[in-house]
N, C-alpha and C. Protein backbone atom coordinates (compact mmCIF):
# COMPACT_ATOMS: atom_id res chain seq x y z
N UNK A 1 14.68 9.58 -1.80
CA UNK A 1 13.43 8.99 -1.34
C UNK A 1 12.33 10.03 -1.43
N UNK A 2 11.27 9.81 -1.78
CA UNK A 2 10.09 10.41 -2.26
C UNK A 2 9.81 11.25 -0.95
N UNK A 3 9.66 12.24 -0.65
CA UNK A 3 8.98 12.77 0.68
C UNK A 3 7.44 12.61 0.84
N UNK A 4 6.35 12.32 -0.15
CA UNK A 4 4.58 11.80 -0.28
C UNK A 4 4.40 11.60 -1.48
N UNK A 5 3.13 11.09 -0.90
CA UNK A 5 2.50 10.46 -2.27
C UNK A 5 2.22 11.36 -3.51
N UNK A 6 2.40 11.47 -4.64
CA UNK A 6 2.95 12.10 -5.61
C UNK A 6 2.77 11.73 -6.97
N UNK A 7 2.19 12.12 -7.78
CA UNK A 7 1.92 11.31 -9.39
C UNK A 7 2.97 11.05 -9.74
N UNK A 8 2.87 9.86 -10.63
CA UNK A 8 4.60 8.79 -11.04
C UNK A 8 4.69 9.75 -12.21
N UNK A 9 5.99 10.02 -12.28
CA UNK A 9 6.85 10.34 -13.65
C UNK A 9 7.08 9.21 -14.47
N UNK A 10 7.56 8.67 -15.02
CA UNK A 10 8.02 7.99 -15.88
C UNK A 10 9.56 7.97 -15.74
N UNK A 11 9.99 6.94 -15.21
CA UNK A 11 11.86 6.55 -15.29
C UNK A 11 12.99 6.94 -16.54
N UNK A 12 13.77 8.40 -16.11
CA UNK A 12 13.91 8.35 -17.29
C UNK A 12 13.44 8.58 -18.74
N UNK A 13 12.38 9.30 -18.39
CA UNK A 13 11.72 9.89 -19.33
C UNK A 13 10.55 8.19 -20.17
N UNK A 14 10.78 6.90 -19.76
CA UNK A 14 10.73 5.76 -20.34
C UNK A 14 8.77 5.99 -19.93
N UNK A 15 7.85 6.56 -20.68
CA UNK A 15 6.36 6.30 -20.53
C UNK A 15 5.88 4.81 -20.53
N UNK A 16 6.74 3.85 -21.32
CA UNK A 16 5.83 2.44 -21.42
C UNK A 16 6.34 1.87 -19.49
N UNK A 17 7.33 2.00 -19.68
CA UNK A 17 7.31 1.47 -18.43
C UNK A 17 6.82 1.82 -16.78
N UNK A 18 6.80 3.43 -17.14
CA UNK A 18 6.11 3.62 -16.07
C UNK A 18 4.31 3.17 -16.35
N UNK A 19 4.10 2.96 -16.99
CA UNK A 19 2.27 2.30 -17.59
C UNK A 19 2.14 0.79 -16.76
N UNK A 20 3.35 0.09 -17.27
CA UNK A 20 3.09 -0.68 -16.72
C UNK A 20 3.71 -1.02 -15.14
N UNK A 21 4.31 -0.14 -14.68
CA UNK A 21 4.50 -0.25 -13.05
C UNK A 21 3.29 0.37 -12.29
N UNK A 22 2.84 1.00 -13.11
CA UNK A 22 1.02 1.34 -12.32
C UNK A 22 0.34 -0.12 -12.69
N UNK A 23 0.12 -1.00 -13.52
CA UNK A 23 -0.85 -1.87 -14.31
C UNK A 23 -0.60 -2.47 -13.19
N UNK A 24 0.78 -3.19 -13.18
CA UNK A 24 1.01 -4.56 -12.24
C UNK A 24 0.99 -3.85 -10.81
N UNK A 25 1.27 -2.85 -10.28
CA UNK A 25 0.74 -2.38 -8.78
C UNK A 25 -0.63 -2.24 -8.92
N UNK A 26 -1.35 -2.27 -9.25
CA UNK A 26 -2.99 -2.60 -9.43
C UNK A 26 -3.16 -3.52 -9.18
N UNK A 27 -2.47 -4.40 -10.19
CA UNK A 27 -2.79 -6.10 -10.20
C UNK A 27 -2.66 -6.14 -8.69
N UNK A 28 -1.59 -6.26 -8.25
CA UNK A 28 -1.43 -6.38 -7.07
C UNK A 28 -2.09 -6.71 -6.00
N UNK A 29 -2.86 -4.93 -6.13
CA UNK A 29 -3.87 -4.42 -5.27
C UNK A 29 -4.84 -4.71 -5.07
N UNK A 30 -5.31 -5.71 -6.50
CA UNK A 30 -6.69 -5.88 -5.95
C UNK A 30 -6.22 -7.32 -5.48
N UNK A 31 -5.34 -8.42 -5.29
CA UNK A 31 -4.92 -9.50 -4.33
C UNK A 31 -4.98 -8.88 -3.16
N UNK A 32 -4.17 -8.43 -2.83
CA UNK A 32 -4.32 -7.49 -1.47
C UNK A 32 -5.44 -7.06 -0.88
N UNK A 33 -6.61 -6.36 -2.24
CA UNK A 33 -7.52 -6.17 -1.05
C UNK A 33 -8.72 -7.38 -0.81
N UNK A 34 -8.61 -8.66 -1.73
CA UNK A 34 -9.13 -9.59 -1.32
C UNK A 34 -8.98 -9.87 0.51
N UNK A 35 -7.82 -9.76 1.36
CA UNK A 35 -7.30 -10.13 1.77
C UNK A 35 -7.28 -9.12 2.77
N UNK A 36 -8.11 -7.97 2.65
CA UNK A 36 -7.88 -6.46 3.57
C UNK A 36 -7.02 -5.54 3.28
N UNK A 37 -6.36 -6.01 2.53
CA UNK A 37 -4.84 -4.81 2.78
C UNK A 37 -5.22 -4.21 1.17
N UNK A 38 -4.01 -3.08 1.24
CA UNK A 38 -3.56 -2.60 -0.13
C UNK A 38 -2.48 -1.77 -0.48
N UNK A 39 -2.36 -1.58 -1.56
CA UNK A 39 -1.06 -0.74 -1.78
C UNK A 39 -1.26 0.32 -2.70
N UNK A 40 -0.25 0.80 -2.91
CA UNK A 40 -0.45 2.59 -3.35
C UNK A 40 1.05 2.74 -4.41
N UNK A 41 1.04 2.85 -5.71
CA UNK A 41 2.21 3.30 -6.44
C UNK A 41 2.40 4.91 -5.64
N UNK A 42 3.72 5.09 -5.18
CA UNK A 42 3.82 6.27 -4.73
C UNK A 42 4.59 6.98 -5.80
N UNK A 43 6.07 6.53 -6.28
CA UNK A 43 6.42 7.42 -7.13
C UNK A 43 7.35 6.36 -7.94
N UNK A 44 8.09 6.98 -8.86
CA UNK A 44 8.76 5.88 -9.34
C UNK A 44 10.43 6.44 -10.32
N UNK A 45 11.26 6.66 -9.64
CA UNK A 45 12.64 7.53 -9.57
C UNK A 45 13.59 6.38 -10.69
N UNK A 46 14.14 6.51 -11.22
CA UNK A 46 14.94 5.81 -12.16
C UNK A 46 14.62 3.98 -12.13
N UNK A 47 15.38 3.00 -11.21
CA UNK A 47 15.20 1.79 -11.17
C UNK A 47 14.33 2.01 -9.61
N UNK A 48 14.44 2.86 -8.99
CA UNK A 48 13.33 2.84 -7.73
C UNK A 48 11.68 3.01 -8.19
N UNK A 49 11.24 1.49 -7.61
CA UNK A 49 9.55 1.90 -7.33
C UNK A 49 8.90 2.02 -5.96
N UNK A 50 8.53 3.05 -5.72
CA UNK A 50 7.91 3.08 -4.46
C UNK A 50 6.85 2.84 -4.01
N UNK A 51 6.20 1.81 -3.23
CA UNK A 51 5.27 1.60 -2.95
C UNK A 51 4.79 1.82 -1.68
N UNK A 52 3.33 2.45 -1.51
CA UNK A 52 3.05 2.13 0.09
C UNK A 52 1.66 1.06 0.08
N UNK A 53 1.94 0.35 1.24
CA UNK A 53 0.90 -0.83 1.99
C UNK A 53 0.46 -0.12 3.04
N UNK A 54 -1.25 -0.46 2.98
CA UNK A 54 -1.68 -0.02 3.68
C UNK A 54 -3.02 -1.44 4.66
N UNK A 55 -3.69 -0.36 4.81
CA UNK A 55 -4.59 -1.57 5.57
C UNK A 55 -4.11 -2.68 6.24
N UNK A 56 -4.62 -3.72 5.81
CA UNK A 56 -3.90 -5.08 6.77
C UNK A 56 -2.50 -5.20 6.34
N UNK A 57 -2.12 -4.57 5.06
CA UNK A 57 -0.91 -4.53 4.88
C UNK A 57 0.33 -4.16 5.76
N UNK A 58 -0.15 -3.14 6.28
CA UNK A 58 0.70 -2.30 6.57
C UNK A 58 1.18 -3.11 8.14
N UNK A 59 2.40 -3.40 8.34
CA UNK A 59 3.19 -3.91 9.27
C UNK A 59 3.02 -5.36 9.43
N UNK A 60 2.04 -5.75 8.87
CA UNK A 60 2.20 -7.64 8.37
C UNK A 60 3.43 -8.11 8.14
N UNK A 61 3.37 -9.31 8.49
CA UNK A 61 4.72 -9.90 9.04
C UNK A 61 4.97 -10.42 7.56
N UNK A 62 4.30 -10.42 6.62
CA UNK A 62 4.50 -11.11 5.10
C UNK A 62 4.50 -9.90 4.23
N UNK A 63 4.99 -8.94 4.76
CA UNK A 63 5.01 -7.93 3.59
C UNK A 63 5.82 -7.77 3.06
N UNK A 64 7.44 -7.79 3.52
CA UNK A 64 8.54 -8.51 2.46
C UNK A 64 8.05 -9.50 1.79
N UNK A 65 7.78 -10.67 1.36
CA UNK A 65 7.04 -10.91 0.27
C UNK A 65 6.54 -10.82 -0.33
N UNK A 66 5.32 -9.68 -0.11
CA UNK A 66 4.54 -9.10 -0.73
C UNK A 66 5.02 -8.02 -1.84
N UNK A 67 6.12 -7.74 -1.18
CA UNK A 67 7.18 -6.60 -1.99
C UNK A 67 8.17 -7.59 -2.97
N UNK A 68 8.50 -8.91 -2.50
CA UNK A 68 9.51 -8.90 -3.62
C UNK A 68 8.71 -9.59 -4.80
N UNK A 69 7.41 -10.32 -4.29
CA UNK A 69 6.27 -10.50 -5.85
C UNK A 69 5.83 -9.40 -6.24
N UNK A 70 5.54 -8.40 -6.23
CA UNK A 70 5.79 -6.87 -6.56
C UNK A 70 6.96 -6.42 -7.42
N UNK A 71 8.42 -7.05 -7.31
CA UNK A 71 9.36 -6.85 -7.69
C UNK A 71 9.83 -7.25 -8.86
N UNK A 72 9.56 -9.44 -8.75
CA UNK A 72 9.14 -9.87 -9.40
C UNK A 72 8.64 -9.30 -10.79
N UNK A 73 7.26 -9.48 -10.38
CA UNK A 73 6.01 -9.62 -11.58
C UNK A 73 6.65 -8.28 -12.55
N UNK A 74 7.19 -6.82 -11.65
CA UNK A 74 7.75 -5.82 -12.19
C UNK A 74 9.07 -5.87 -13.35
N UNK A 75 9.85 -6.75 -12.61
CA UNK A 75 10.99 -7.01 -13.50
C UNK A 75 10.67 -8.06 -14.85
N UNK A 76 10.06 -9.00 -14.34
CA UNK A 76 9.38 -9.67 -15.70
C UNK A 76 9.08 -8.96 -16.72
N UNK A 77 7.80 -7.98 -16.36
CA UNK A 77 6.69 -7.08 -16.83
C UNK A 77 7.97 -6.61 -17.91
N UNK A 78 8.75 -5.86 -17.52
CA UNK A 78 9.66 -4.95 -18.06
C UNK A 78 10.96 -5.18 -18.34
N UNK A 79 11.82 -6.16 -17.93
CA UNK A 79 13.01 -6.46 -18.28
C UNK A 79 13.70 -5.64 -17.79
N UNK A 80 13.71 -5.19 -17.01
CA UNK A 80 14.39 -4.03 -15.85
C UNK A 80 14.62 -4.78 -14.89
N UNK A 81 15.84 -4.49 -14.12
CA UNK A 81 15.96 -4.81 -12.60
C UNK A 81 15.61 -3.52 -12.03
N UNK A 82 14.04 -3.62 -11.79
CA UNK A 82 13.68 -2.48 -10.59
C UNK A 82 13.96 -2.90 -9.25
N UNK A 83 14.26 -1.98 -8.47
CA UNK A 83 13.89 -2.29 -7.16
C UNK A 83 12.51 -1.82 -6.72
N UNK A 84 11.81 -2.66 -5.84
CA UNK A 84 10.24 -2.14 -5.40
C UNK A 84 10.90 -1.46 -3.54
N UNK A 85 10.68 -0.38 -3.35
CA UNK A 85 11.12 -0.18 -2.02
C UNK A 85 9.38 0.32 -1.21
N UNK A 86 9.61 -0.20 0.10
CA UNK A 86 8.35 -0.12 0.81
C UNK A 86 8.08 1.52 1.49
N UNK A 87 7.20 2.33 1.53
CA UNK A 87 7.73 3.62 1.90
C UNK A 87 6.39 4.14 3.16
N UNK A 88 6.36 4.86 3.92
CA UNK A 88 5.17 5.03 5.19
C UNK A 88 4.35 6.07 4.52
């Protein structure tokens, strides 16, 4: 687990995919901040993506959802089974 926020490596040396696990955590973000909240690509370790929620995000009772359309849109994006994990 990531100890802070930290520029993403690339999984595996894999550059396209870490491109697009920043693109679609953007996407994300700007839903989120319609809405107050937001999120933060923190790092991104083999099939782990780490994300932090912040603002209204952060301890909302819908933020497991928020994480597994995160997970979602990610695994689509890429044909990977990532996991998106939530991090403080």
């Amino acid at each position: 687990m990531p100890g802070g926020t930290r520029s993403c490596r690339p999984p595996d040396g894999d550059a396209a995919a870490n491109s697009t696990d920043r693109k679609r955590c953007r996407g994300h973000g700007s839903y989120l901040r319609a809405d107050g909240g937001d999120c933060e690509l923190v790092d991104v370790e083999s099939d782990q993506v780490y994300v932090k929620l912040s603002d209204a995000c952060a301890g909302c009772q819908l933020a497991s959802v928020t994480i597994n359309g995160m997970r979602q849109a990610l695994n689509e994006a890429t044909g990977l089974a990532l996991r998106v994990i939530p991090v403080n």
